[in-house]
PDB file of N, CA and C in Angstrom:
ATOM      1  N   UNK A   1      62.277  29.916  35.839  1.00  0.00           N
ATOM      2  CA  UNK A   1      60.891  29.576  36.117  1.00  0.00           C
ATOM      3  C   UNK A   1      60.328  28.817  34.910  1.00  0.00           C
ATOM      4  N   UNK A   2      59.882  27.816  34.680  1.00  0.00           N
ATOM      5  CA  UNK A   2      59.287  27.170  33.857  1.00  0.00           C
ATOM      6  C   UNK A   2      58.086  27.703  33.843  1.00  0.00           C
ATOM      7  N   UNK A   3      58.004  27.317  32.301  1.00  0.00           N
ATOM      8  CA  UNK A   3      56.976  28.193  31.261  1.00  0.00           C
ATOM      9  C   UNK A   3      55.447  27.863  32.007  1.00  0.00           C
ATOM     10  N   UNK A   4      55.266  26.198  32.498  1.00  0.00           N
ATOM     11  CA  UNK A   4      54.171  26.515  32.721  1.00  0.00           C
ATOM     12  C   UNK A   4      53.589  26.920  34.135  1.00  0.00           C
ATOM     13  N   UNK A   5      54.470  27.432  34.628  1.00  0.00           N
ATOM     14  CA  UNK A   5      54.385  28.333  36.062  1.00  0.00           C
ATOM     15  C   UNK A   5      54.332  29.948  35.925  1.00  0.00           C
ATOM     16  N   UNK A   6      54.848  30.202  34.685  1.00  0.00           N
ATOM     17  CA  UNK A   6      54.746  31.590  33.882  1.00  0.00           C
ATOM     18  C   UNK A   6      53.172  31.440  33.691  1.00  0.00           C
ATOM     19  N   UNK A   7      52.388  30.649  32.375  1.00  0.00           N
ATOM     20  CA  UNK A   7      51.352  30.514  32.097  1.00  0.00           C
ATOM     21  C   UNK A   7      50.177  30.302  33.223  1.00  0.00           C
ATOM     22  N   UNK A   8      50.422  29.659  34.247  1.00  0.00           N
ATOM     23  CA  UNK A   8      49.272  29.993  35.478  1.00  0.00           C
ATOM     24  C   UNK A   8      49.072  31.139  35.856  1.00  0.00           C
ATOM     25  N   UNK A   9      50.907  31.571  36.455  1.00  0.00           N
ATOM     26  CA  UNK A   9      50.667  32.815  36.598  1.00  0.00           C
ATOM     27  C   UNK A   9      49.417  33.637  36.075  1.00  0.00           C
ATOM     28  N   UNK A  10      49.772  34.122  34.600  1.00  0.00           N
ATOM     29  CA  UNK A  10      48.852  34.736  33.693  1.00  0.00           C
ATOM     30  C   UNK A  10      47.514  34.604  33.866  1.00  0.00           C
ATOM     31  N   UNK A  11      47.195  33.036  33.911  1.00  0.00           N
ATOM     32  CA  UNK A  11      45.585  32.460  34.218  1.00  0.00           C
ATOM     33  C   UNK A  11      45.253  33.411  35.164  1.00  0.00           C
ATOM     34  N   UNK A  12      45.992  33.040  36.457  1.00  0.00           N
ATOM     35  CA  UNK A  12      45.468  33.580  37.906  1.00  0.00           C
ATOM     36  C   UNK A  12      45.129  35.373  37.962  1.00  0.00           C
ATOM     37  N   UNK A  13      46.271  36.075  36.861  1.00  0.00           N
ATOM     38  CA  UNK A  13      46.457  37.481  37.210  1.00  0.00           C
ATOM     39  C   UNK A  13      44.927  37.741  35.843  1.00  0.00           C
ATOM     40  N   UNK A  14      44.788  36.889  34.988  1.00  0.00           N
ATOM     41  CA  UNK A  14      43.738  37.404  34.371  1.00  0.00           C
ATOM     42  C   UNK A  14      42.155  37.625  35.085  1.00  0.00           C
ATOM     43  N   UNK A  15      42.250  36.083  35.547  1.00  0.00           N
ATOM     44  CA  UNK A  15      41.089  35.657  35.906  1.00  0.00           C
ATOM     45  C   UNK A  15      40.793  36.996  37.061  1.00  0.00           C
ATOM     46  N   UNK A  16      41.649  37.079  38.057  1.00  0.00           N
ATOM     47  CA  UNK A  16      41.722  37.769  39.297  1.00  0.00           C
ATOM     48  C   UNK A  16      41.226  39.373  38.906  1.00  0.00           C
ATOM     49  N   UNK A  17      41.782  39.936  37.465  1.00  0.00           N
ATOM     50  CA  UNK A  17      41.311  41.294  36.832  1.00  0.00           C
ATOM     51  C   UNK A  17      39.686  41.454  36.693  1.00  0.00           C
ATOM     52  N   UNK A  18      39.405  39.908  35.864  1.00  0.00           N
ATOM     53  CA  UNK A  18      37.801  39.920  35.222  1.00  0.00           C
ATOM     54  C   UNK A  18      37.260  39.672  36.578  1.00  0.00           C
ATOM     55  N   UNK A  19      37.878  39.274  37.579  1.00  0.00           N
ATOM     56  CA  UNK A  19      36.478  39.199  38.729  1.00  0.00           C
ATOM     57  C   UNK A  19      36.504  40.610  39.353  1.00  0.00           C
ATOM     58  N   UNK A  20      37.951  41.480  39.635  1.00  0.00           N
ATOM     59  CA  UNK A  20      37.613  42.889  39.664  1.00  0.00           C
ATOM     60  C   UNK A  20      36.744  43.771  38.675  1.00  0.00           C
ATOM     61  N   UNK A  21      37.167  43.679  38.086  1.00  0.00           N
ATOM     62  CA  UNK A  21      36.445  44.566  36.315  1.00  0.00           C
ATOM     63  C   UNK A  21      34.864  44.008  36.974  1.00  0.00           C
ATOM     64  N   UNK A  22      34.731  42.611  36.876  1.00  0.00           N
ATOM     65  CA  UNK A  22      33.251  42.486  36.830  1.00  0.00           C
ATOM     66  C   UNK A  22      32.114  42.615  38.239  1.00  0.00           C
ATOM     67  N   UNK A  23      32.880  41.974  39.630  1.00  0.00           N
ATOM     68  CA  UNK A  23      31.763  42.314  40.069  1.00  0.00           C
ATOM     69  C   UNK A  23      32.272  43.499  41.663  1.00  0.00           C
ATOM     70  N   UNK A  24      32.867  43.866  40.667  1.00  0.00           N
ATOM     71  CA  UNK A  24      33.795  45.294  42.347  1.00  0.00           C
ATOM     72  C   UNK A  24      33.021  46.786  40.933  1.00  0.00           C
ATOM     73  N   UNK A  25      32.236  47.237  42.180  1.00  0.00           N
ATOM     74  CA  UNK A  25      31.372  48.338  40.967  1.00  0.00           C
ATOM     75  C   UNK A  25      32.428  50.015  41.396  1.00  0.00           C
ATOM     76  N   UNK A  26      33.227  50.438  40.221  1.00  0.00           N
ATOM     77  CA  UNK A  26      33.506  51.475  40.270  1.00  0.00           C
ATOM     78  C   UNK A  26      34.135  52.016  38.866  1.00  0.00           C
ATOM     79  N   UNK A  27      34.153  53.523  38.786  1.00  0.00           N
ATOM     80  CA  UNK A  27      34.287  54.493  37.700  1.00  0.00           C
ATOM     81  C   UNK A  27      35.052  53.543  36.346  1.00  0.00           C
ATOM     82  N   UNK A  28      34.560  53.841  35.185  1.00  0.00           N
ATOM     83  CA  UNK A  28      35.342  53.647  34.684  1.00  0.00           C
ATOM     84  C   UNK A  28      36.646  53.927  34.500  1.00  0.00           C
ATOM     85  N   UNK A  29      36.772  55.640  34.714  1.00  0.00           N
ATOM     86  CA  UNK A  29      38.170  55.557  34.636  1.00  0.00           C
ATOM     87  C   UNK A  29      39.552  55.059  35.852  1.00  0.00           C
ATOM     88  N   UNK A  30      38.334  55.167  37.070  1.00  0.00           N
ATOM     89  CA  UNK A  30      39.774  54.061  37.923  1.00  0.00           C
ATOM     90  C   UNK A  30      39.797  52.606  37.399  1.00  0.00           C
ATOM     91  N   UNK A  31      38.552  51.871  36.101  1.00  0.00           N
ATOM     92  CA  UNK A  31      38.661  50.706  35.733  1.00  0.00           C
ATOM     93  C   UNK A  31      39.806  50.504  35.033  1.00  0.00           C
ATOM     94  N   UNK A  32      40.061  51.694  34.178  1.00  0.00           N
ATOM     95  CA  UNK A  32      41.014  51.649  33.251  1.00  0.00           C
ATOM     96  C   UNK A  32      42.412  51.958  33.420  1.00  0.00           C
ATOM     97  N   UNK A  33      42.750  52.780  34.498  1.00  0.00           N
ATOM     98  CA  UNK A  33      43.656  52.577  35.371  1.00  0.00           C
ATOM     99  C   UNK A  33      44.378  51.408  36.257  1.00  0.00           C
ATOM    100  N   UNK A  34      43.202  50.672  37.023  1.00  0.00           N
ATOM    101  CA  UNK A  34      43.851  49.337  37.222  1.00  0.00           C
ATOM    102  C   UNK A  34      43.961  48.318  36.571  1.00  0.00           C
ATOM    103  N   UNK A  35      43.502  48.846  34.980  1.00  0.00           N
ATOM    104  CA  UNK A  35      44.156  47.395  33.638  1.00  0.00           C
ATOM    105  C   UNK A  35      45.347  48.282  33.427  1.00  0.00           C
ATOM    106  N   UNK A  36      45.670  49.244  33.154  1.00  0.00           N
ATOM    107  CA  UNK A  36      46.828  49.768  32.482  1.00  0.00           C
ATOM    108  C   UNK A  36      48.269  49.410  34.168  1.00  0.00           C
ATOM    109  N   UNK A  37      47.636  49.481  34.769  1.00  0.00           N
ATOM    110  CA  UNK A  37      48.654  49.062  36.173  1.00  0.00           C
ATOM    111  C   UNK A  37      48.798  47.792  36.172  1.00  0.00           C
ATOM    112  N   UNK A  38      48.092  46.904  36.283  1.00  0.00           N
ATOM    113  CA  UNK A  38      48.074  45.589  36.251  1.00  0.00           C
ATOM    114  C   UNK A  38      48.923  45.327  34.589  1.00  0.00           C
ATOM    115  N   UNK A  39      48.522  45.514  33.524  1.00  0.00           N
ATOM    116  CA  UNK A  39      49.387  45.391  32.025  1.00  0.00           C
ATOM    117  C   UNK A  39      50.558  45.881  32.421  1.00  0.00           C
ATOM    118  N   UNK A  40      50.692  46.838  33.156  1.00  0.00           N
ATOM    119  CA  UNK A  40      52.408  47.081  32.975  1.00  0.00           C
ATOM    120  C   UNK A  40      52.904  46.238  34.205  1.00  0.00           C
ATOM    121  N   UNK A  41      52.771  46.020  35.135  1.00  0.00           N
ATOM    122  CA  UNK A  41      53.155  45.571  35.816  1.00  0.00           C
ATOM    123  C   UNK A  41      53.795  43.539  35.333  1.00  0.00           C
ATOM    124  N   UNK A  42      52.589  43.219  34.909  1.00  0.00           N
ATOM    125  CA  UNK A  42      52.688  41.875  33.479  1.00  0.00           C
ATOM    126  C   UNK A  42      53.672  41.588  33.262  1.00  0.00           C
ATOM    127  N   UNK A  43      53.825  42.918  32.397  1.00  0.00           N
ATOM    128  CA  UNK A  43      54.719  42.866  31.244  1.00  0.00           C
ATOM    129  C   UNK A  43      55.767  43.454  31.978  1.00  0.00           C
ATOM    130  N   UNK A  44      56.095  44.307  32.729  1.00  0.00           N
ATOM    131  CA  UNK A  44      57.870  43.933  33.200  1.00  0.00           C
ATOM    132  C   UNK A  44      58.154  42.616  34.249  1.00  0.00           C
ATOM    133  N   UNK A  45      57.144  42.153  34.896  1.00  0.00           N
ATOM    134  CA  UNK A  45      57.400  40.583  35.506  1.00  0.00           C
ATOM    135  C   UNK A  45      57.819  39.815  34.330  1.00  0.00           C
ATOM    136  N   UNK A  46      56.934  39.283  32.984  1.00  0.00           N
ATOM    137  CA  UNK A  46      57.549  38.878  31.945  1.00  0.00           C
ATOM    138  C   UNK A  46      58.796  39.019  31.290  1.00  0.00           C
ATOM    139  N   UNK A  47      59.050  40.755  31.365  1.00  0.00           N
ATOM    140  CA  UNK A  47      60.482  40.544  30.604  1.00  0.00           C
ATOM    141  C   UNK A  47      61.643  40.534  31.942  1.00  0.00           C
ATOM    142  N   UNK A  48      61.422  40.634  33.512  1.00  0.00           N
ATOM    143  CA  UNK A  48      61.856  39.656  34.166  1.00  0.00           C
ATOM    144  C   UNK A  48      62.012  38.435  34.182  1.00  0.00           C
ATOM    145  N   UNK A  49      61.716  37.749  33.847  1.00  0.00           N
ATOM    146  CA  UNK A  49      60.967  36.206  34.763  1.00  0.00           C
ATOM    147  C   UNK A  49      62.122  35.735  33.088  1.00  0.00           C
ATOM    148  N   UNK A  50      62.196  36.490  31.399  1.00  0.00           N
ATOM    149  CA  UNK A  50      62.605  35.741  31.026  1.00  0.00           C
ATOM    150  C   UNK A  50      64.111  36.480  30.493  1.00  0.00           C
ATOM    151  N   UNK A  51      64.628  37.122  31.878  1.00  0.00           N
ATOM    152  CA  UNK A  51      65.889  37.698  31.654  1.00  0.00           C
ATOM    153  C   UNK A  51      66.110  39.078  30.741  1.00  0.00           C
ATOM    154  N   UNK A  52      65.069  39.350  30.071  1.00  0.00           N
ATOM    155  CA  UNK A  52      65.074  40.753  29.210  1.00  0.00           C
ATOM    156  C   UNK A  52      65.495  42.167  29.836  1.00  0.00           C
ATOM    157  N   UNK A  53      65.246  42.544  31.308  1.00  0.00           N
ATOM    158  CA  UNK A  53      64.767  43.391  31.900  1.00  0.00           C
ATOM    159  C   UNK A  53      66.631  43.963  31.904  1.00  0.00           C
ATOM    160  N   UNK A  54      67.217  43.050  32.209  1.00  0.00           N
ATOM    161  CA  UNK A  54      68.523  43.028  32.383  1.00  0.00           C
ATOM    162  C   UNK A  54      69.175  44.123  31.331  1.00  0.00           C
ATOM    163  N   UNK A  55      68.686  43.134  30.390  1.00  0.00           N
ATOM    164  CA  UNK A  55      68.900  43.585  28.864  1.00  0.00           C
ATOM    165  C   UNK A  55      69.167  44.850  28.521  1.00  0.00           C
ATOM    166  N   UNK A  56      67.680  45.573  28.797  1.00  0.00           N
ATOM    167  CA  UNK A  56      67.328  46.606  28.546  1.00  0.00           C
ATOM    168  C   UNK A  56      67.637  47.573  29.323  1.00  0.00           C
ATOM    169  N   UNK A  57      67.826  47.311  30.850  1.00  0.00           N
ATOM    170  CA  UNK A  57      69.008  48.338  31.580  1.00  0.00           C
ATOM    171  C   UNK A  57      70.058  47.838  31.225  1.00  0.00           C
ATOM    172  N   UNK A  58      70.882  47.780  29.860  1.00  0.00           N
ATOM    173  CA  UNK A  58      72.413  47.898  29.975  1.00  0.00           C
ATOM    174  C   UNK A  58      72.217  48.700  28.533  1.00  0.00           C
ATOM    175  N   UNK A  59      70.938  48.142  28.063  1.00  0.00           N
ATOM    176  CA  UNK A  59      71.094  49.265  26.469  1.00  0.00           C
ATOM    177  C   UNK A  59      70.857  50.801  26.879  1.00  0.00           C
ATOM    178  N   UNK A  60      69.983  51.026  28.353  1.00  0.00           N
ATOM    179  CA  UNK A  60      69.646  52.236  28.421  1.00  0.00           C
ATOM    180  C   UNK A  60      70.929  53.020  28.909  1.00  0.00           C
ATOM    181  N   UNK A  61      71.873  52.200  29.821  1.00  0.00           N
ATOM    182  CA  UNK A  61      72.946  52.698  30.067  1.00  0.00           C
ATOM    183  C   UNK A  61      74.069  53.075  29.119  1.00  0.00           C
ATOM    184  N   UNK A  62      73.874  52.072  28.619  1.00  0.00           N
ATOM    185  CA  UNK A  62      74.779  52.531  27.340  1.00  0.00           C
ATOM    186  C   UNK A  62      76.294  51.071  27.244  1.00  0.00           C
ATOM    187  N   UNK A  63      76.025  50.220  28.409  1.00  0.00           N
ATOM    188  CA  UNK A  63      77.513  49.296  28.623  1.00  0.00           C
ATOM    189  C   UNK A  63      77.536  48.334  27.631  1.00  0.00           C
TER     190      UNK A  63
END
């Protein structure tokens, strides 16, 4: 996937958070829940998207 199809990505998944966060009215703590879901979710598409994920299931396995 080229980088700058990675980087929209990001745009779109940010932008798409701050219009939840800002105008969808509920608790803070389910706010903070769907950043910590949305961040992890990110960040293992990222260390997908740039082959890492692989990686790191063969160190956890041990091969």
């Amino acid at each position: 996937m080229p980088l700058v199809h990675v980087i929209l990505v990001l745009i779109v998944v940010g932008v798409l958070l701050w219009l939840v966060n800002t105008y969808i009215p509920m608790a803070g703590s389910i706010k903070s829940i769907l950043n910590a879901v949305v961040v992890i979710v990110v960040v293992l598409w990222l260390l997908n998207v740039f082959g890492l994920m692989h990686n790191l299931t063969n160190l956890r396995v041990g091969k």
